[in-house]
N, C-alpha and C. Protein backbone atom coordinates (compact mmCIF):
# COMPACT_ATOMS: atom_id res chain seq x y z
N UNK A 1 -28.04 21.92 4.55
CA UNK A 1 -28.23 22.94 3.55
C UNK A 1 -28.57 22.30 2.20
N UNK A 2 -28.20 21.37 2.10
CA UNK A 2 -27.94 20.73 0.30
C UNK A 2 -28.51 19.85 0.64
N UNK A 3 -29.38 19.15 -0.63
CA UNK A 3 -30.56 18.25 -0.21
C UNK A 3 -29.62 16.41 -0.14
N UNK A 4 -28.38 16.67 -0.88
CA UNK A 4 -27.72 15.32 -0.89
C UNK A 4 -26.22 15.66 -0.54
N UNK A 5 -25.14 14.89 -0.24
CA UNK A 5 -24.22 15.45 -0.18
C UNK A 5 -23.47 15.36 -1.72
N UNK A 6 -23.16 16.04 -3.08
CA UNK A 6 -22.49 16.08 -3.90
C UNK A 6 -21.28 15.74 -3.55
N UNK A 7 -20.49 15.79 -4.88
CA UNK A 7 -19.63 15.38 -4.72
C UNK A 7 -18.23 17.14 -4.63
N UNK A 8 -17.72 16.89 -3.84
CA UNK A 8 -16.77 17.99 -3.44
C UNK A 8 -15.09 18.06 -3.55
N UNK A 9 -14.53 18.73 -3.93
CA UNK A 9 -13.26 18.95 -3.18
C UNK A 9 -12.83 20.20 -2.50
N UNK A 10 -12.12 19.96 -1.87
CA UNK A 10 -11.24 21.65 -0.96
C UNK A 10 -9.85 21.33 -1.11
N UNK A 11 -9.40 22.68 -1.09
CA UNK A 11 -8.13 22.91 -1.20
C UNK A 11 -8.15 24.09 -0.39
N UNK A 12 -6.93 23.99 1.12
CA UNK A 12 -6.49 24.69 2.19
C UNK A 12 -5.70 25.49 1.70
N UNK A 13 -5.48 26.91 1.93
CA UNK A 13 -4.08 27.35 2.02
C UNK A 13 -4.26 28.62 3.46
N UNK A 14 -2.87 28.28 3.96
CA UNK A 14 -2.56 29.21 5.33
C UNK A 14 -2.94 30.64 4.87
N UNK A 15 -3.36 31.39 5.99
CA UNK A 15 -3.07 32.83 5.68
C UNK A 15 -1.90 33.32 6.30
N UNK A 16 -0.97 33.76 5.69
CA UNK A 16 0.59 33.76 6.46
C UNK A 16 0.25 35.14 7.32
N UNK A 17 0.85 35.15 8.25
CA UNK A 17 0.81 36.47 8.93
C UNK A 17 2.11 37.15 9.39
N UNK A 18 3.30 36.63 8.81
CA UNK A 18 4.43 37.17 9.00
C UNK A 18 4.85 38.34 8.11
N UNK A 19 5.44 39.38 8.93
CA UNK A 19 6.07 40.76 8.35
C UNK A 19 6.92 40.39 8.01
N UNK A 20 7.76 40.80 6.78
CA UNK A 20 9.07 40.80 6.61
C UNK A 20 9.87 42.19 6.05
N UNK A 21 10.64 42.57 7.01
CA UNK A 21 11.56 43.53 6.50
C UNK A 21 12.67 43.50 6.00
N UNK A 22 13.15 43.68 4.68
CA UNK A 22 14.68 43.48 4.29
C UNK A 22 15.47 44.21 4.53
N UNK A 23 16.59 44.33 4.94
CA UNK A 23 17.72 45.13 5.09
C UNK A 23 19.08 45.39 4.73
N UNK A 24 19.66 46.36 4.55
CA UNK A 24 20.48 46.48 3.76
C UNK A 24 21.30 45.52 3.48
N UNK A 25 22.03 44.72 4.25
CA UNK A 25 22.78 43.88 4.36
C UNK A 25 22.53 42.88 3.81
N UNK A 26 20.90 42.32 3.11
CA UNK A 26 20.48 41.23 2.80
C UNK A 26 19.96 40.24 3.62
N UNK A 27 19.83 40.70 4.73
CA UNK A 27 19.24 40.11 6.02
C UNK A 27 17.76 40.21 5.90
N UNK A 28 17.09 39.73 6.67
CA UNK A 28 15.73 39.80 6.33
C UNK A 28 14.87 39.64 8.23
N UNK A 29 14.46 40.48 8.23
CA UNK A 29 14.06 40.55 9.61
C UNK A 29 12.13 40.57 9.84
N UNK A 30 11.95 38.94 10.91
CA UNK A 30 10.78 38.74 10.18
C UNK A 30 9.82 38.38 11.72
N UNK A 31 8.65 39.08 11.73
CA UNK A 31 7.68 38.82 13.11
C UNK A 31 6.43 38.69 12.52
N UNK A 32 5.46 38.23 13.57
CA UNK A 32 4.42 37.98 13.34
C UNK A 32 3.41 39.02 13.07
N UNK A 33 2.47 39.32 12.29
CA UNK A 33 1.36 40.25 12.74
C UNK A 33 0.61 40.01 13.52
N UNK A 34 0.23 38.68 13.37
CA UNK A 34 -0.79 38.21 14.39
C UNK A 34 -0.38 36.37 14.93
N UNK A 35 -0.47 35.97 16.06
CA UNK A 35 -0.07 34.80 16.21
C UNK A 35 -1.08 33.40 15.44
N UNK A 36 -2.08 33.83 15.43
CA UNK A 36 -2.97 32.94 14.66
C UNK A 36 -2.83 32.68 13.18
N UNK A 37 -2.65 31.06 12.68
CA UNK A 37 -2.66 30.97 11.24
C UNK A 37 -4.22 30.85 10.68
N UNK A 38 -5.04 31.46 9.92
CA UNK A 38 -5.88 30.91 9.71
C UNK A 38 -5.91 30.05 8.18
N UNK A 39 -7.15 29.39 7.70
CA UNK A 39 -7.03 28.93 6.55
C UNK A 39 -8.42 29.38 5.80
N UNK A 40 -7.32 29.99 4.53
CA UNK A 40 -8.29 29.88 3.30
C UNK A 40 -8.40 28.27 2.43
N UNK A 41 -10.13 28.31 2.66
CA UNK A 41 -10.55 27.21 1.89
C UNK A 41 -10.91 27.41 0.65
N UNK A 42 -10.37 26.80 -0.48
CA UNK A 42 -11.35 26.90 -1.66
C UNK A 42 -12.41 25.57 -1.72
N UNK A 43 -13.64 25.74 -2.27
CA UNK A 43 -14.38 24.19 -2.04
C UNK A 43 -15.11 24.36 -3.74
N UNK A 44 -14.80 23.62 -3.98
CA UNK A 44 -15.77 23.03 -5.39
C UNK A 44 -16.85 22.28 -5.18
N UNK A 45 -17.96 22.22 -5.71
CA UNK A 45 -19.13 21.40 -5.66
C UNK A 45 -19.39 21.08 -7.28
N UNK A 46 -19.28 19.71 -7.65
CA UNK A 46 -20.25 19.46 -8.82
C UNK A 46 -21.54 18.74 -8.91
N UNK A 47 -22.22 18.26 -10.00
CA UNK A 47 -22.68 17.43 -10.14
C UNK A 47 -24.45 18.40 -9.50
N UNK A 48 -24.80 19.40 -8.94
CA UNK A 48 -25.61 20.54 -8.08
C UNK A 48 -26.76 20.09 -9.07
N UNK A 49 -27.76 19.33 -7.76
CA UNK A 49 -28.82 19.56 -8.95
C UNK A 49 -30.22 20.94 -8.73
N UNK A 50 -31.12 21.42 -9.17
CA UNK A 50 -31.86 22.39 -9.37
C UNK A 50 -32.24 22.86 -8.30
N UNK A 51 -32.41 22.18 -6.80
CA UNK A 51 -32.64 22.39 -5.45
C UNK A 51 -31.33 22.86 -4.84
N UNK A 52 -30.32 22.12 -4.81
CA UNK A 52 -29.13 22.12 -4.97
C UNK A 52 -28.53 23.60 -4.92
N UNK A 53 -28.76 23.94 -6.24
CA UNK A 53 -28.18 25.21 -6.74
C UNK A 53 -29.46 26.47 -6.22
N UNK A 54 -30.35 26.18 -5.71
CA UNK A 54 -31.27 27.29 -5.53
C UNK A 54 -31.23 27.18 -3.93
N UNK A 55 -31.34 26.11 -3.14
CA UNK A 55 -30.47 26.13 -1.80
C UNK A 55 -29.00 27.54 -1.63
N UNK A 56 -28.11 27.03 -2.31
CA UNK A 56 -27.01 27.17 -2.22
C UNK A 56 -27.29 28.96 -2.81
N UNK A 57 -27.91 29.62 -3.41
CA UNK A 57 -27.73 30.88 -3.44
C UNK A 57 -28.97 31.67 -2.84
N UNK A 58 -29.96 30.85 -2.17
CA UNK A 58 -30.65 31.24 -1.23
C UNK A 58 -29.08 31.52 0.62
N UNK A 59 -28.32 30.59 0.48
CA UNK A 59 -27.97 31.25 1.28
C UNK A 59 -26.77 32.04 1.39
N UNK A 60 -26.30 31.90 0.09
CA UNK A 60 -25.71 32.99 -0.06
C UNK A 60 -26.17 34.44 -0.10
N UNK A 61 -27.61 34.66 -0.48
CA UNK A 61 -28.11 35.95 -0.27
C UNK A 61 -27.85 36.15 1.04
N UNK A 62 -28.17 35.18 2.30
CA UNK A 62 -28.64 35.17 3.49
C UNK A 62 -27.65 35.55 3.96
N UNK A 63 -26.48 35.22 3.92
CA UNK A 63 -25.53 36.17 4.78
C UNK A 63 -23.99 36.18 4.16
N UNK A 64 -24.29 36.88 2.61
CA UNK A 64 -22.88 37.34 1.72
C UNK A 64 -21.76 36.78 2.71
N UNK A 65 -20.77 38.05 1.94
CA UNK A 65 -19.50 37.92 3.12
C UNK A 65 -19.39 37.83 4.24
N UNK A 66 -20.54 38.74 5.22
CA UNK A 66 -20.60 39.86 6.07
C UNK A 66 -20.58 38.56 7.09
N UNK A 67 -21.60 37.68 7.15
CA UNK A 67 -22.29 37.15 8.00
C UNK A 67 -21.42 35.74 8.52
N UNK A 68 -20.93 35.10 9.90
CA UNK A 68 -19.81 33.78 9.98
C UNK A 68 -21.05 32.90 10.16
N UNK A 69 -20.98 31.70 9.72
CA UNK A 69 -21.33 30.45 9.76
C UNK A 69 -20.82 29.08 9.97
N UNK A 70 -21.21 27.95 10.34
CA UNK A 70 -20.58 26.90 10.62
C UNK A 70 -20.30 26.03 9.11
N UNK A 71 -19.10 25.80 9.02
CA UNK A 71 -18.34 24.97 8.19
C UNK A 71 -17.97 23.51 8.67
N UNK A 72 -18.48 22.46 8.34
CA UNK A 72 -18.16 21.31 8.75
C UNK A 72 -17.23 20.17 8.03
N UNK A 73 -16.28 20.25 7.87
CA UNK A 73 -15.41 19.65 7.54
C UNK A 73 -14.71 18.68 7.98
N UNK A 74 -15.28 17.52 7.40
CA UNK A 74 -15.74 15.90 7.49
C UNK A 74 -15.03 15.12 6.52
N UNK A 75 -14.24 15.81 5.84
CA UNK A 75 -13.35 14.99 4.67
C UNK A 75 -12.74 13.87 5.56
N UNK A 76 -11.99 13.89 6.74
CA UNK A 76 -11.22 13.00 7.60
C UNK A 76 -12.46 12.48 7.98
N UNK A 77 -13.35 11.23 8.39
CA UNK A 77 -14.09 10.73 8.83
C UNK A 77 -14.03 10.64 10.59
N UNK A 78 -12.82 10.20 11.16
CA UNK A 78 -12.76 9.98 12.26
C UNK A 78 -12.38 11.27 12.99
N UNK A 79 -12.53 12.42 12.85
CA UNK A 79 -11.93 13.71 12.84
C UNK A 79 -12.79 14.42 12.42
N UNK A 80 -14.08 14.98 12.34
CA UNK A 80 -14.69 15.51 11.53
C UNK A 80 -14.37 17.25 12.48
N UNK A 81 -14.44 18.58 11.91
CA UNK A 81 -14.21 19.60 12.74
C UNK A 81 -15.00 20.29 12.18
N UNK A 82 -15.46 21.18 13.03
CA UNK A 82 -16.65 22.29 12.61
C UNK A 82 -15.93 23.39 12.93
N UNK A 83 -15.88 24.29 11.96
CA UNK A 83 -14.82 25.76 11.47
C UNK A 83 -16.00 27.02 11.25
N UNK A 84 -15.64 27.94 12.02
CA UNK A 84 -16.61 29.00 11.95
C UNK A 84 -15.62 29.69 11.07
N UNK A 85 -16.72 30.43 9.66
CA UNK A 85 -16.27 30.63 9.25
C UNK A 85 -16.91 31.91 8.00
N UNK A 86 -16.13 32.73 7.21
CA UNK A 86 -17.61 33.45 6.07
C UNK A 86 -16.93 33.89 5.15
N UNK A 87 -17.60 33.92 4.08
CA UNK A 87 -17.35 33.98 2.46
C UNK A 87 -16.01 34.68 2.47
N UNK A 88 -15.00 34.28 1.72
CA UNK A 88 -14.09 35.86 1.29
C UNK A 88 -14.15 35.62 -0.43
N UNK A 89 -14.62 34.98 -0.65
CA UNK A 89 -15.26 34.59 -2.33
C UNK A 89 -16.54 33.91 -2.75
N UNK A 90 -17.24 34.75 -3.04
CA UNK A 90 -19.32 34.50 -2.74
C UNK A 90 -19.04 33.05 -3.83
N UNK A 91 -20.13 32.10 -3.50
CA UNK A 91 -19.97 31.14 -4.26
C UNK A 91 -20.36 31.63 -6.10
N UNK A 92 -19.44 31.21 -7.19
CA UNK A 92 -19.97 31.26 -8.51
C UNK A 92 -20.67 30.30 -8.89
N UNK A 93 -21.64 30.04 -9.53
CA UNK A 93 -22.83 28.84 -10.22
C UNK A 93 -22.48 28.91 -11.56
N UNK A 94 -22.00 27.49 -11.91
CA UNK A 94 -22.02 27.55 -13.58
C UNK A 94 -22.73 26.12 -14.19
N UNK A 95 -22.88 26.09 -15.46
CA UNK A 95 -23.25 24.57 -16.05
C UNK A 95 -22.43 23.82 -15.75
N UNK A 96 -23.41 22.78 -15.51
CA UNK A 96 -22.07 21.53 -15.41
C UNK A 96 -22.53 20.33 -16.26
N UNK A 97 -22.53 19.02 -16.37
CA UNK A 97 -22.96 18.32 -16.97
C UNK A 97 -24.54 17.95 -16.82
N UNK A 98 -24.63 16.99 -17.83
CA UNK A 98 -25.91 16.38 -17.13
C UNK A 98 -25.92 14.76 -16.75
N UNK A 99 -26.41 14.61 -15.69
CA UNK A 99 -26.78 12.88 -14.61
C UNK A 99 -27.63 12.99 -14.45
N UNK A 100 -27.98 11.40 -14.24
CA UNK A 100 -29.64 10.81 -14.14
C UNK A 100 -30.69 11.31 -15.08
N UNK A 101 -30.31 12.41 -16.35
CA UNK A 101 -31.31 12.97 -16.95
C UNK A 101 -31.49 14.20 -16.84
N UNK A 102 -30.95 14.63 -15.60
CA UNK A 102 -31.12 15.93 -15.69
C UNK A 102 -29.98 16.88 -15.47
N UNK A 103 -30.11 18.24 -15.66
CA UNK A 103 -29.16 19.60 -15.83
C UNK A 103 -28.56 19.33 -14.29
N UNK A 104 -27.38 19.75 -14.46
CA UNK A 104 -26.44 19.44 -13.23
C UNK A 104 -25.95 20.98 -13.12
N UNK A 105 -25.25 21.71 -12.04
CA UNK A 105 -24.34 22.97 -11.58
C UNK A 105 -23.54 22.34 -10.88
N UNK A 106 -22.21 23.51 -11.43
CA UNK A 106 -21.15 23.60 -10.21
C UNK A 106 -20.62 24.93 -9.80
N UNK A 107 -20.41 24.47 -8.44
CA UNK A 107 -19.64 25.95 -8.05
C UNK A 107 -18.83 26.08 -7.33
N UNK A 108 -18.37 27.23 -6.75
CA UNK A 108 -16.81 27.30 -6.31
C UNK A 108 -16.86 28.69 -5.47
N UNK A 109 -16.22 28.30 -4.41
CA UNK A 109 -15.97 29.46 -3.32
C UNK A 109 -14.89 30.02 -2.49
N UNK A 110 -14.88 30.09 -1.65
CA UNK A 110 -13.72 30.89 -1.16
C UNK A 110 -14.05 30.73 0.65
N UNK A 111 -14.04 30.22 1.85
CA UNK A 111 -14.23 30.61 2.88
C UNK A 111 -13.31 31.14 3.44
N UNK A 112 -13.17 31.67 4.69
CA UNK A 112 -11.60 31.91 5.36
C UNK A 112 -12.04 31.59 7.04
N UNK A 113 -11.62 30.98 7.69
CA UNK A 113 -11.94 30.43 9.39
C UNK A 113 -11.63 32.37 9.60
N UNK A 114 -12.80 32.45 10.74
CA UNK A 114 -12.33 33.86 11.46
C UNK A 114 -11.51 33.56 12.85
């Protein structure tokens, strides 16, 4: 998708799926909704240069929230896993610095594994 790989971070968090009911007693009585944990990813991209950033909201037109796609997540090298996955926060584009001379973007998203 991206003409180089930038530079990135992610940050995981579970989607909990446990009910909890409290009860009078102060007890707390607690089941699953669903047995599957999934994970919300947040991913940052900086440094986006002009291809970069026009890539990156070409395909976000291409398939908003609605549409799942492959997520490849390669941070672990020897482990790399491919996560199907689709927007639950459309990527934002903002200024970012400038390298090598020229105007740089960054942006920031939201996936969630289905």
């Amino acid at each position: 998708m991206l003409s180089r790989a930038p530079q990135v971070d992610e940050e995981e968090q579970p989607d909990d799926p446990t009910i909890r009911d409290k009860m009078e007693n102060g007890a707390v009585a607690t089941r699953p909704r669903w047995t599957r944990i999934r994970d919300a990813i947040n991913i940052n991209f900086t440094l986006l240069t002009a291809e970069d950033r026009m890539a990156l909201r070409g395909f976000r037109d291409q398939v908003g929230g609605w549409q799942v796609f492959n997520w490849l997540d390669n941070r672990d090298q020897a482990h790399p896993v491919t996560l199907q996955v689709r927007f639950s926060k459309l990527p934002k584009i903002s200024d970012d610095k400038y390298a090598g001379g020229e105007k740089r973007w960054k942006a920031s998203f939201e996936i969630t594994q289905i």
